[in-house]
N, C-alpha and C. Protein backbone atom coordinates (compact mmCIF):
# COMPACT_ATOMS: atom_id res chain seq x y z
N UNK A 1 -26.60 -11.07 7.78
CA UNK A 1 -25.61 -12.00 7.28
C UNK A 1 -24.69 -12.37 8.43
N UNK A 2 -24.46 -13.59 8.94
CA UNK A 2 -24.07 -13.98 9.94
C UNK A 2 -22.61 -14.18 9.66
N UNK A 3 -21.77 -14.27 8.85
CA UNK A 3 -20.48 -14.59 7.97
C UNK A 3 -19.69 -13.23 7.86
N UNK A 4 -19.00 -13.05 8.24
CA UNK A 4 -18.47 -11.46 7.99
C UNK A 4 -17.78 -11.40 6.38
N UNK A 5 -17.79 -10.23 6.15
CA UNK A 5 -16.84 -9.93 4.33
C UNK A 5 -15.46 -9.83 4.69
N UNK A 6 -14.86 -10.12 4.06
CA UNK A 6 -13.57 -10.84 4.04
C UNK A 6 -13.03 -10.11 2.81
N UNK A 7 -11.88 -8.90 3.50
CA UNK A 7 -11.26 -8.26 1.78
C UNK A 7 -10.03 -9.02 1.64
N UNK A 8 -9.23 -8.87 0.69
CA UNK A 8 -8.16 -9.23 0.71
C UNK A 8 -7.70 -8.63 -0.70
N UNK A 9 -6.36 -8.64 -1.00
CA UNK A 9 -5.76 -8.05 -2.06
C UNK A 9 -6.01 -9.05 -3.81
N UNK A 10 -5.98 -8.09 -4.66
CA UNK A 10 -6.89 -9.20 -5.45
C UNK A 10 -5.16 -9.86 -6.21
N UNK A 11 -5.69 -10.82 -6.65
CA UNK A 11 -4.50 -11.86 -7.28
C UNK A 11 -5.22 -11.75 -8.57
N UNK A 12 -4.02 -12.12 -9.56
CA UNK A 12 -3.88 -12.52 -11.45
C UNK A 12 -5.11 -13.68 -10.94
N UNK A 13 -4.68 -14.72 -10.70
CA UNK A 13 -5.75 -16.12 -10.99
C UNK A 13 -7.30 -15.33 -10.56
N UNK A 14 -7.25 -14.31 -10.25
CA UNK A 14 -8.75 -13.69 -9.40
C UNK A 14 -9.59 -12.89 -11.14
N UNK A 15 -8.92 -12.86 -11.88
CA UNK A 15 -9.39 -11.89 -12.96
C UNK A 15 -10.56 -12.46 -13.70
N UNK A 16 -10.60 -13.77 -13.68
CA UNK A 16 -12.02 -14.55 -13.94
C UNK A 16 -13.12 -14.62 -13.22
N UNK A 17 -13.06 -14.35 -11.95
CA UNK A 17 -14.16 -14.50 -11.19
C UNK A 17 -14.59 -12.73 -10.92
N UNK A 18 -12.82 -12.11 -11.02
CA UNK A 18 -13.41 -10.28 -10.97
C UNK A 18 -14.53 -10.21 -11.73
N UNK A 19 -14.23 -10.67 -13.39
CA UNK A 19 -14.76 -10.14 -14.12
C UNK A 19 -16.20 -10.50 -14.47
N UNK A 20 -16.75 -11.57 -13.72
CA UNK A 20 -17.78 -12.05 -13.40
C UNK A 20 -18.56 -11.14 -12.48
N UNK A 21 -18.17 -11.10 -11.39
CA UNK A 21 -18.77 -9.94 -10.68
C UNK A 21 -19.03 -8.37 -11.29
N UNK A 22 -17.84 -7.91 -11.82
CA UNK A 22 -17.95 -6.81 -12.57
C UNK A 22 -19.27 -7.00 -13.57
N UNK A 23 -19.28 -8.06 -14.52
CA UNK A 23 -19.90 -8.19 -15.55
C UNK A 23 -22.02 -7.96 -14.69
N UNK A 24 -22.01 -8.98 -13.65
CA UNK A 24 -23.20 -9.16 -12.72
C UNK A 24 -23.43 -7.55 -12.50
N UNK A 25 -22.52 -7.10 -11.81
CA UNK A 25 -22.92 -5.92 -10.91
C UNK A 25 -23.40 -4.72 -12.27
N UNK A 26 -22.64 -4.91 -13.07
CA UNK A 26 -23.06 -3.92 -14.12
C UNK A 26 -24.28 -4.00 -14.72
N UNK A 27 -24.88 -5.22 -14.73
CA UNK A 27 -26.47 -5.41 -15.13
C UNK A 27 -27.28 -5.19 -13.60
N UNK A 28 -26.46 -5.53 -12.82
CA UNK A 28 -28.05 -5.36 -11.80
C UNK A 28 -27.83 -3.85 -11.92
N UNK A 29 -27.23 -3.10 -11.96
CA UNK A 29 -27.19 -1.70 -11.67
C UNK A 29 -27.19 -0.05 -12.62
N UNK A 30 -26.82 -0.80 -13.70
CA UNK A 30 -26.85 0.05 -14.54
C UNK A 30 -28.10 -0.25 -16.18
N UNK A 31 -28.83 -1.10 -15.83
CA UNK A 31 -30.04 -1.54 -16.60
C UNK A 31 -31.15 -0.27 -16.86
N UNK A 32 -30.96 0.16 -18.28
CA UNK A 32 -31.96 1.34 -18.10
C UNK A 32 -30.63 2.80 -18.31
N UNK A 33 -29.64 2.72 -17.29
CA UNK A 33 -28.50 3.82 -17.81
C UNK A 33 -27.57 3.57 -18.94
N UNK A 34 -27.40 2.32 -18.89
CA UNK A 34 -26.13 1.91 -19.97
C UNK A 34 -26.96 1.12 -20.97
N UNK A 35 -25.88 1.44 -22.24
CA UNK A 35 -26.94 0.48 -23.34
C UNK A 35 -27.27 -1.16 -23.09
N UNK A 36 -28.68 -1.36 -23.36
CA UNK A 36 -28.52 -2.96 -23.50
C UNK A 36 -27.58 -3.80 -24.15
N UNK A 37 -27.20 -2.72 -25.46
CA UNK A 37 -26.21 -4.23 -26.09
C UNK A 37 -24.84 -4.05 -25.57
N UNK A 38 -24.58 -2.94 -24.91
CA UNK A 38 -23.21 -3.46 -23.93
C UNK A 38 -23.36 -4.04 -22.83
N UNK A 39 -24.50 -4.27 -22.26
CA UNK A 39 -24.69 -5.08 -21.11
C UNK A 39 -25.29 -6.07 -21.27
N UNK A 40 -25.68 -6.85 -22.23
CA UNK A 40 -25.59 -8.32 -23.14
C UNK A 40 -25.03 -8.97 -23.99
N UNK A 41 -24.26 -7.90 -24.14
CA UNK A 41 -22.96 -8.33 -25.34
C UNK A 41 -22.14 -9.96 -24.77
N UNK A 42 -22.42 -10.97 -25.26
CA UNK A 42 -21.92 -12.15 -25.02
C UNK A 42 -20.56 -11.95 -24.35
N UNK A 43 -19.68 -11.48 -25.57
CA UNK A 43 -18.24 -10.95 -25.36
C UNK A 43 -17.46 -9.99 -24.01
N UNK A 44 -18.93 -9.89 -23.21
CA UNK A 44 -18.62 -8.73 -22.05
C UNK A 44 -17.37 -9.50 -21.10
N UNK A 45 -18.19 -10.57 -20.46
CA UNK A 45 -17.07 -11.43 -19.63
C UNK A 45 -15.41 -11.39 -20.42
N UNK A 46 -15.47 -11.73 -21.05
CA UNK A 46 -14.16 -11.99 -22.02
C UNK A 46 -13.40 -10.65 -21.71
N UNK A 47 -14.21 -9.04 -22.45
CA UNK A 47 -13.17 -7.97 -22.13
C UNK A 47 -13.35 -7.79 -21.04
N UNK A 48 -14.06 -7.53 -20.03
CA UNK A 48 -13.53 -7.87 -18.28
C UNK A 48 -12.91 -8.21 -18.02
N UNK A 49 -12.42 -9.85 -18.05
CA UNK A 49 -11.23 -10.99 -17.83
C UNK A 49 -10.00 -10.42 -18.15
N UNK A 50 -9.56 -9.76 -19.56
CA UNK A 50 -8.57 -9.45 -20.02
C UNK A 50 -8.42 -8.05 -19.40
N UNK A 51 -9.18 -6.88 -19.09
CA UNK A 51 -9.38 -5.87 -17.93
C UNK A 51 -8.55 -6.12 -16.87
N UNK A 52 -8.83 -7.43 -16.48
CA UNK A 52 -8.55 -7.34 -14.90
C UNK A 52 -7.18 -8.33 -14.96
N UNK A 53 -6.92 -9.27 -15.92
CA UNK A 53 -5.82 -9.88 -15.77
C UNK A 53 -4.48 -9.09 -16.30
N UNK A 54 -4.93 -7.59 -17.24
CA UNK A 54 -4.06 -7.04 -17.43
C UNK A 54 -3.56 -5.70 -15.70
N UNK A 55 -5.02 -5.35 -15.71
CA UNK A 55 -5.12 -4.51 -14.28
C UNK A 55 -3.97 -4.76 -13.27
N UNK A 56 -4.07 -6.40 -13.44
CA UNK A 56 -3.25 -6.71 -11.83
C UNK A 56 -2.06 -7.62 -12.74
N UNK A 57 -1.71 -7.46 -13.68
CA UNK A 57 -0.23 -8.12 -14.10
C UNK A 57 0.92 -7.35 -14.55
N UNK A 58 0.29 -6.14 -15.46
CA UNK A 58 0.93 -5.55 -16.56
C UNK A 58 1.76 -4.74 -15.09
N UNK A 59 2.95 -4.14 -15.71
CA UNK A 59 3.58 -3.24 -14.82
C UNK A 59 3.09 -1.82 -14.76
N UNK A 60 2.45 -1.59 -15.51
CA UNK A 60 2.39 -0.07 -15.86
C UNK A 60 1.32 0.06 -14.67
N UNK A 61 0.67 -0.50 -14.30
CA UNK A 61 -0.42 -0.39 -13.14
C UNK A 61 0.11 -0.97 -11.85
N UNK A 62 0.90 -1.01 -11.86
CA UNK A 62 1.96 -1.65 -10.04
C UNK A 62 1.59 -0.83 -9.08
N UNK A 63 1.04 0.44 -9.33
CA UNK A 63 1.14 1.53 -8.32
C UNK A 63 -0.63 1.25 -7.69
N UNK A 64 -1.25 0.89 -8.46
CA UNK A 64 -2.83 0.30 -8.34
C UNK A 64 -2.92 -0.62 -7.45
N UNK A 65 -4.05 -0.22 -6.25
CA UNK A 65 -4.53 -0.83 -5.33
C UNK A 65 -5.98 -1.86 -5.69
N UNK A 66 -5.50 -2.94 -5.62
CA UNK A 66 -6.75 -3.76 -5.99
C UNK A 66 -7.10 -4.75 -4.59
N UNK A 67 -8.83 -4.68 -4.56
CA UNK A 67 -8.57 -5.50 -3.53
C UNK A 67 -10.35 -6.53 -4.05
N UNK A 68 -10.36 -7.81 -3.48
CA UNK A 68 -11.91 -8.20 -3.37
C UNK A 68 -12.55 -8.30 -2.43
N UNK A 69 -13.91 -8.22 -2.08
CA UNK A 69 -14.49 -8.74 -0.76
C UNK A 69 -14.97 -10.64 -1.46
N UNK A 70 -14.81 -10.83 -0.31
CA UNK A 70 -15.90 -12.48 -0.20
C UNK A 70 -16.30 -12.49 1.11
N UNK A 71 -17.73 -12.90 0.70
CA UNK A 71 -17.73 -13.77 2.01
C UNK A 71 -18.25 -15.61 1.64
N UNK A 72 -17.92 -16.63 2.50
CA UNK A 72 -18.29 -17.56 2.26
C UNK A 72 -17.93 -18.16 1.37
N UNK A 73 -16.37 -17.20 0.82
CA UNK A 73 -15.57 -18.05 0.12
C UNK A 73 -15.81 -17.70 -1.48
N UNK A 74 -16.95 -17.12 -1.70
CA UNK A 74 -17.47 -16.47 -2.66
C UNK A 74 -17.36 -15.03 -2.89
N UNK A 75 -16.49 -14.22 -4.11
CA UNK A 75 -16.38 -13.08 -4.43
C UNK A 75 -17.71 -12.29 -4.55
N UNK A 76 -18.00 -11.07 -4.38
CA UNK A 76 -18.90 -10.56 -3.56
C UNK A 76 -18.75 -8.85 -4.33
N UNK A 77 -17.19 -8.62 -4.01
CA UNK A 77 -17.02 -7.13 -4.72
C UNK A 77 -15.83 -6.50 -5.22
N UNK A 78 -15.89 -6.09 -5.87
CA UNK A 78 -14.20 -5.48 -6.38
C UNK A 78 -13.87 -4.01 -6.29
N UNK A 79 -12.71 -3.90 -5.99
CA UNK A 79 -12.38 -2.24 -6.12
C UNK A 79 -10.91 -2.31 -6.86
N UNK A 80 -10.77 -0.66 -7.37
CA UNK A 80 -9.08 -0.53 -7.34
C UNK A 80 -9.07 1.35 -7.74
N UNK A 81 -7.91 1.48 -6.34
CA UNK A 81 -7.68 2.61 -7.14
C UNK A 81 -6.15 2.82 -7.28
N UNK A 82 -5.84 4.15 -7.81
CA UNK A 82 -4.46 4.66 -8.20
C UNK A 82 -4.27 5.71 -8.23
N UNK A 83 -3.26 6.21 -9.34
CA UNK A 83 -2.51 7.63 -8.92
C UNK A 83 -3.59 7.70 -9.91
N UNK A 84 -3.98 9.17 -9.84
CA UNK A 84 -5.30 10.32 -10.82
C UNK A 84 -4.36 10.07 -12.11
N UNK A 85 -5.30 10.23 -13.45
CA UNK A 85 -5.01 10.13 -14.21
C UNK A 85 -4.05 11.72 -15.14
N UNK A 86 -5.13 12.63 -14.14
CA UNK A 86 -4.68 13.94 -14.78
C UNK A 86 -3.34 14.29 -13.84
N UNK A 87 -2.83 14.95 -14.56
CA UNK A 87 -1.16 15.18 -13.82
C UNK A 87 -1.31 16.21 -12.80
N UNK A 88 -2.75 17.42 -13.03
CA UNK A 88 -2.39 18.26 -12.00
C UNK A 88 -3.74 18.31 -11.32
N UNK A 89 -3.69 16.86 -10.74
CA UNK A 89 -5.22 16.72 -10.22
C UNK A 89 -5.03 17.16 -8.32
N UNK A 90 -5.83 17.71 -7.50
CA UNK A 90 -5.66 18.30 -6.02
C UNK A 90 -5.33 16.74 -5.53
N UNK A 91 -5.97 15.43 -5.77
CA UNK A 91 -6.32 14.96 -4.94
C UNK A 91 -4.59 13.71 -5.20
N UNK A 92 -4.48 12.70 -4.29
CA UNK A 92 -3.42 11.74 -4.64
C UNK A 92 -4.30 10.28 -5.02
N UNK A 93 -5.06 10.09 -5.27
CA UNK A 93 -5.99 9.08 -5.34
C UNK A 93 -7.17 9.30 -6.14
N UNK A 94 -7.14 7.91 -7.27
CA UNK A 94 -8.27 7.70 -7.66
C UNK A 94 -9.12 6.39 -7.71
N UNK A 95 -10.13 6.63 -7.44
CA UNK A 95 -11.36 5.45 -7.11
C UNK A 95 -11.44 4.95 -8.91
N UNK A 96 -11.24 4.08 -9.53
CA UNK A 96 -11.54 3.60 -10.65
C UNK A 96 -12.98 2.44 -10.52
N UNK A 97 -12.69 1.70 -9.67
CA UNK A 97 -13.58 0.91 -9.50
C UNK A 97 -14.26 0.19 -8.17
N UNK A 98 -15.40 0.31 -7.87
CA UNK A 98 -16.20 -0.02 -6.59
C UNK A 98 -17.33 -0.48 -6.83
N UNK A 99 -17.37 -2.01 -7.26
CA UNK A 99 -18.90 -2.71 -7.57
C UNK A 99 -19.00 -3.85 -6.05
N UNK A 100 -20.15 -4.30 -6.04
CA UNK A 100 -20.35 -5.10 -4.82
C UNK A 100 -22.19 -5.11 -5.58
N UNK A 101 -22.15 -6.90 -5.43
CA UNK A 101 -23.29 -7.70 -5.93
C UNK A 101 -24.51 -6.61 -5.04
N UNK A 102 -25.70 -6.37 -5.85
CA UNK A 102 -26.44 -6.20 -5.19
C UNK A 102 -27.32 -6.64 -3.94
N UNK A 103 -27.19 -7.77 -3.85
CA UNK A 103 -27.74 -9.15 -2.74
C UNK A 103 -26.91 -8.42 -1.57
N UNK A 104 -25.68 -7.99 -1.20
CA UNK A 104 -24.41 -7.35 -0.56
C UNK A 104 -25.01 -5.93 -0.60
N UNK A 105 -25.58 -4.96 -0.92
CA UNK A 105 -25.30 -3.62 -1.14
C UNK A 105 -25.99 -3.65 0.67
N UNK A 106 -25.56 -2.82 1.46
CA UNK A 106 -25.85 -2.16 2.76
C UNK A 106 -25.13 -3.25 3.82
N UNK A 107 -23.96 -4.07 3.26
CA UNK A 107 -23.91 -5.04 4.73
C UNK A 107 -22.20 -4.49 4.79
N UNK A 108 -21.65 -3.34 4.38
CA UNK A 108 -20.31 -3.25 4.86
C UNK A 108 -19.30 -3.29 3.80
N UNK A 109 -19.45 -4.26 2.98
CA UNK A 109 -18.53 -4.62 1.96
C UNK A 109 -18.39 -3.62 1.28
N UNK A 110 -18.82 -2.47 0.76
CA UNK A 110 -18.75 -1.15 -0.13
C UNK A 110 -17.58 -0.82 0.61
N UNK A 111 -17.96 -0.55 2.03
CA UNK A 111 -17.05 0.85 2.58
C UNK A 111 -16.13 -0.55 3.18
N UNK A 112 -16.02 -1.54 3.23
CA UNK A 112 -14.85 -2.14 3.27
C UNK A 112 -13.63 -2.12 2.43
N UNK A 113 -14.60 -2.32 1.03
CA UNK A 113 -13.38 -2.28 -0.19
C UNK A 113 -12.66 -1.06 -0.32
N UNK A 114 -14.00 0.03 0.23
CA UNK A 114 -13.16 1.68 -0.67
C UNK A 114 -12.19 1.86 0.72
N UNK A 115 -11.85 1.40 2.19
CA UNK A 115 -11.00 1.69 2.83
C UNK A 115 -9.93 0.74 2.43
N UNK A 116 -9.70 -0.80 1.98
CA UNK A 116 -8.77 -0.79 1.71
C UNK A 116 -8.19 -0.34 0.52
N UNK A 117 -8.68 0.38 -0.72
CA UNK A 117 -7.96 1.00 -1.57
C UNK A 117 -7.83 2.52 -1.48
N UNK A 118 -8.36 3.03 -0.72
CA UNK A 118 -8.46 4.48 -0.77
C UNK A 118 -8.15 4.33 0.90
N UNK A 119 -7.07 5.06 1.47
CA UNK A 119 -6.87 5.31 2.74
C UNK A 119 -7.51 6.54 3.34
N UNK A 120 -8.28 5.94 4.73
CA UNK A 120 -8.54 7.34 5.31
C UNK A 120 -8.45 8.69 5.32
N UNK A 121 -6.90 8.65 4.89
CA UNK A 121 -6.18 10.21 4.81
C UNK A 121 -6.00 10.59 3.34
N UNK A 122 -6.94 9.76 2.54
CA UNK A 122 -6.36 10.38 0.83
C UNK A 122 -7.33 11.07 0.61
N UNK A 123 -7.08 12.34 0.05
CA UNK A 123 -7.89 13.10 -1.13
C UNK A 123 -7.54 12.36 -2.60
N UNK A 124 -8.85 12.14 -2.43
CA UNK A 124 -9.60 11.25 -4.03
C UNK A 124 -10.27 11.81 -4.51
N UNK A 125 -10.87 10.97 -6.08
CA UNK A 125 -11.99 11.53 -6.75
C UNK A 125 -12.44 10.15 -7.47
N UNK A 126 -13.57 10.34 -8.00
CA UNK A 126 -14.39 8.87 -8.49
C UNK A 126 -15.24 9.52 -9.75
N UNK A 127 -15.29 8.75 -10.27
CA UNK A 127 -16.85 9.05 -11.14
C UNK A 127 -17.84 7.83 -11.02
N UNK A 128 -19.11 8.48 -10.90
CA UNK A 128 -19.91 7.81 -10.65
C UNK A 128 -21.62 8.07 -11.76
N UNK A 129 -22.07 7.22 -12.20
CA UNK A 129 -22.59 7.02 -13.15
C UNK A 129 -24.00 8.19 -12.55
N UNK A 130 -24.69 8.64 -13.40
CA UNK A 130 -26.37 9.58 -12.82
C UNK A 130 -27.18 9.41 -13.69
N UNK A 131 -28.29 8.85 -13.29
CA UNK A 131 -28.66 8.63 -12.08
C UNK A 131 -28.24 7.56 -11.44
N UNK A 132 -27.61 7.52 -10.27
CA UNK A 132 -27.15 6.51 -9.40
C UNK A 132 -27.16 6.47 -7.70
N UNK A 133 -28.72 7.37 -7.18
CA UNK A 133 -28.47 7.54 -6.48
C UNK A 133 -27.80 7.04 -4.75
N UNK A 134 -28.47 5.47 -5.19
CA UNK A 134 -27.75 4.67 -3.77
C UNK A 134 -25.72 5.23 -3.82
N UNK A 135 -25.21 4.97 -5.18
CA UNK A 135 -23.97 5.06 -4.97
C UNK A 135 -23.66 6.92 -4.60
N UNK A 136 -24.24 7.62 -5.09
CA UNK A 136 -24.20 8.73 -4.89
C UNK A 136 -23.81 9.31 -3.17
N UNK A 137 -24.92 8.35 -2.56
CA UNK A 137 -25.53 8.69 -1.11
C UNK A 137 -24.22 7.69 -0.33
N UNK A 138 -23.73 6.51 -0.78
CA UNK A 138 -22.70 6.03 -0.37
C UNK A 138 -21.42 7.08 -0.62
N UNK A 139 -21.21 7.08 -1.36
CA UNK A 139 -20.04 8.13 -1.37
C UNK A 139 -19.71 9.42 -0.47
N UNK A 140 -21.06 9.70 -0.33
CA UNK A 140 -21.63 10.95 0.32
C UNK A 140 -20.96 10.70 1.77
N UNK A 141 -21.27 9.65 1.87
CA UNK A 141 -21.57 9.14 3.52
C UNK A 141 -19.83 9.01 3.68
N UNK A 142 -18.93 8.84 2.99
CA UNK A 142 -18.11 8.48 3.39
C UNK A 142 -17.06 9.53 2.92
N UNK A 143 -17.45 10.66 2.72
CA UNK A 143 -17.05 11.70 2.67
C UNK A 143 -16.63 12.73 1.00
N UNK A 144 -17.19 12.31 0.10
CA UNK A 144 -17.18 13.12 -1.18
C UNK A 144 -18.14 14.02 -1.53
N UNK A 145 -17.86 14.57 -2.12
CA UNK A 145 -18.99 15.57 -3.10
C UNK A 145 -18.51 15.53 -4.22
N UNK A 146 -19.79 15.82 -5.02
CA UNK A 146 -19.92 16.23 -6.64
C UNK A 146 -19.13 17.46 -6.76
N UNK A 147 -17.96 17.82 -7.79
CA UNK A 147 -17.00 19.05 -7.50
C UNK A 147 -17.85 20.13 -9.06
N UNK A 148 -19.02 19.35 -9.07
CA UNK A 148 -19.36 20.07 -10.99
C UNK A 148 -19.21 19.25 -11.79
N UNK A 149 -18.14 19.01 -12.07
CA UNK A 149 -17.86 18.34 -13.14
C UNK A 149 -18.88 16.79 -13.69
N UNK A 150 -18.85 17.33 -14.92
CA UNK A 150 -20.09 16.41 -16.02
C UNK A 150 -19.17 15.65 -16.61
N UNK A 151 -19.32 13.78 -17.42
CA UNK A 151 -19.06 13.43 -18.74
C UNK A 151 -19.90 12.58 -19.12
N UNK A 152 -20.23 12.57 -20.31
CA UNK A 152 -20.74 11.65 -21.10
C UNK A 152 -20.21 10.62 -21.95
N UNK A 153 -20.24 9.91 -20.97
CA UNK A 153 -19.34 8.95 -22.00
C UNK A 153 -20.24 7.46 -22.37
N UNK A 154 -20.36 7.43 -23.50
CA UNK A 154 -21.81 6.03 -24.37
C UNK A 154 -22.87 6.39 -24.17
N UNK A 155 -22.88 7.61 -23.90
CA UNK A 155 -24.08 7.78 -23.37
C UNK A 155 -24.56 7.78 -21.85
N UNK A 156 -23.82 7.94 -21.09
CA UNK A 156 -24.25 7.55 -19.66
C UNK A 156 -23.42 8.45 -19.04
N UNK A 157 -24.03 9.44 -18.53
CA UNK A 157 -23.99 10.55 -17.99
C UNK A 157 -22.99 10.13 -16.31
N UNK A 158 -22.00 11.03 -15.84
CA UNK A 158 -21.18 10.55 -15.27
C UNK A 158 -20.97 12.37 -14.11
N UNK A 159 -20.98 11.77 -13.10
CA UNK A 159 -20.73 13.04 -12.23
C UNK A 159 -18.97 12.39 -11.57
N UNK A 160 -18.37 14.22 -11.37
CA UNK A 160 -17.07 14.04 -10.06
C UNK A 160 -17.24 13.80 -9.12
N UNK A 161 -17.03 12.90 -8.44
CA UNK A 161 -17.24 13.16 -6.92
C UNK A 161 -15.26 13.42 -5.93
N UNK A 162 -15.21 14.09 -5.78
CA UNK A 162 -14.08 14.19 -4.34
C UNK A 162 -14.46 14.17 -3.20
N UNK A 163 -13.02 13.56 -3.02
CA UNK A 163 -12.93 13.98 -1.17
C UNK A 163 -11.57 14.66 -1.05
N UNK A 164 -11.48 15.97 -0.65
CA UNK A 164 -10.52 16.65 -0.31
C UNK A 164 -10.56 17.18 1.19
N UNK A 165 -9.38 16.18 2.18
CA UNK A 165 -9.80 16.38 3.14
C UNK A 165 -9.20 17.63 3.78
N UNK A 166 -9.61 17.95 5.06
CA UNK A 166 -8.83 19.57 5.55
C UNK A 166 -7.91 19.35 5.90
N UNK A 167 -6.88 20.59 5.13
CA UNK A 167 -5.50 20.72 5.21
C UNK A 167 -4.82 20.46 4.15
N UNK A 168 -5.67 19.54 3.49
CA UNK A 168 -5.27 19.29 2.40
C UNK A 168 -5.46 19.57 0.57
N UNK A 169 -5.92 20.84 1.16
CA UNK A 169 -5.97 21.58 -0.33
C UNK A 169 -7.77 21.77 -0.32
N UNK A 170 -8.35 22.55 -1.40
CA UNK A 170 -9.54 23.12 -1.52
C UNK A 170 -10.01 21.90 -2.39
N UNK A 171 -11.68 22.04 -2.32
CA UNK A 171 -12.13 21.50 -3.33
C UNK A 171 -12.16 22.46 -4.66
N UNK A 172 -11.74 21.22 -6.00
CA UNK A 172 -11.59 21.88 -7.56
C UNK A 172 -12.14 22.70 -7.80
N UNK A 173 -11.54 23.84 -8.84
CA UNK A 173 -12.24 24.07 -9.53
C UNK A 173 -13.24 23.04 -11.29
N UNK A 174 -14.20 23.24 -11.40
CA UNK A 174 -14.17 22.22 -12.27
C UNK A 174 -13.84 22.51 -13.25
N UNK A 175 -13.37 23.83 -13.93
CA UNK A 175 -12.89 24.13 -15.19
C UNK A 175 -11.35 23.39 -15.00
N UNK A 176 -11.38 23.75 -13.66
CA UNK A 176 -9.90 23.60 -13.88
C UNK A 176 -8.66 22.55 -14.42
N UNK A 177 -9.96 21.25 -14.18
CA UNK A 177 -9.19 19.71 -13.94
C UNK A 177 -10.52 19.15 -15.01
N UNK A 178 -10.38 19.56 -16.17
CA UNK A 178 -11.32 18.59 -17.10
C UNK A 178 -10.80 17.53 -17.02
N UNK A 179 -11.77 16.22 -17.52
CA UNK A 179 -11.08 15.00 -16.84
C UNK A 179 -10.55 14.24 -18.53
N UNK A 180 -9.46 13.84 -17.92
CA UNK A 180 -9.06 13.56 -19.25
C UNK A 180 -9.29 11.84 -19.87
N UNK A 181 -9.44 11.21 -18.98
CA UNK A 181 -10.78 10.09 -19.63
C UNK A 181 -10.82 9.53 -18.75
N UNK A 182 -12.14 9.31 -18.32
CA UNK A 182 -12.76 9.01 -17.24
C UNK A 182 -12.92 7.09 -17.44
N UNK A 183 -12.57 6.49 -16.69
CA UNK A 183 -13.10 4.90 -16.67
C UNK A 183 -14.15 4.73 -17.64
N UNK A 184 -14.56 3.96 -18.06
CA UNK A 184 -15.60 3.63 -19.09
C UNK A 184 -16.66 3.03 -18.08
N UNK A 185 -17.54 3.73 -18.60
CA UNK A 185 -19.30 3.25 -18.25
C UNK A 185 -19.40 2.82 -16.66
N UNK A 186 -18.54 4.46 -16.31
CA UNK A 186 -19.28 4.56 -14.96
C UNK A 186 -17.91 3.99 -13.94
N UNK A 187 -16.93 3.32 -14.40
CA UNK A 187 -16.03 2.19 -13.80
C UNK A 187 -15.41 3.96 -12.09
N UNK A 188 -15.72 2.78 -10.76
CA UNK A 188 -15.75 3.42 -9.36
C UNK A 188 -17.19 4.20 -9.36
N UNK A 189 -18.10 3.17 -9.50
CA UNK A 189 -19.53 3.44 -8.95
C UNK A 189 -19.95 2.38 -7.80
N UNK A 190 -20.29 2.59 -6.69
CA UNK A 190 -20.93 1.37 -6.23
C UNK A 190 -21.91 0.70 -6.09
């Protein structure tokens, strides 16, 4: 790809085209893990749109890092993360969401988006959908592991992944930090 990816911070007017991508990336990728009729459900685009226009408007999420890739002027991938949901989680960061069109998967844009929402120096955690192994092996690469921890949520089996870097505390126990609701259907998989 001769055009470089291009992140930038995502904007309110962006929640229609997020949720387009979101809606895409969730069928090329999760076909076979997630049910068909939530991933043909006419109505999908629609709760996406309202997802993401609340994501990046409402106040209660101000502290949430959202960003998109494009290249060519065309949205390409979305991320966002924030403070962990659980109060006494090791890490200061959570990966909620990391999709990027499949046509895009290996040219940069993944580990573009997850550095601008997740900083170098954060201990994070993600869930990521299983079987999923490309995102698995991405994550891997950029420094997480599976800490144990399982959920099932619709049916679609969901692993922890962290990154707890040194100095900065141990990796979980997984009894310790049950997750107290994990993104829906996989949401910070790439």
């Amino acid at each position: 790809m001769d055009n470089p990816v291009k992140v930038r911070r995502a904007r309110v007017e962006d929640a229609a085209v997020m949720a387009r991508v979101n809606v895409q990336s969730w069928r090329e990728t999760y076909r076979g893990v997630m049910a068909d009729r939530v991933l043909d459900d006419p109505g999908l685009p629609a709760v996406r749109e309202r997802f993401w226009t609340t994501a990046l408007s409402d106040e209660r999420y101000r502290a949430n890092r959202v960003a998109v890739a494009e290249r060519d002027g065309e949205m390409i991938g979305i991320a966002m993360a924030g403070p962990p949901q659980s109060p006494g989680a090791q890490w200061g960061t959570h990966l909620y969401v990391l999709y990027v069109l499949a046509a895009e998967h290996g040219t940069g844009a993944g580990a573009a988006l997850l550095d601008a929402v997740v900083g170098p120096e954060d201990s994070a955690a993600l869930w990521v959908a299983d079987p999923n192994p490309r995102a698995q092996a991405f994550y891997r690469k950029h420094g997480f592991v599976a800490d144990g921890t399982v959920n099932v949520d619709d049916g679609v089996r969901e692993l922890r992944m962290v990154r707890i870097l040194s100095g900065r505390g141990q990796l979980p126990d997984p009894s310790s930090d049950a997750p107290s609701r994990p993104p829906k259907h996989g949401e910070g998989t790439a």
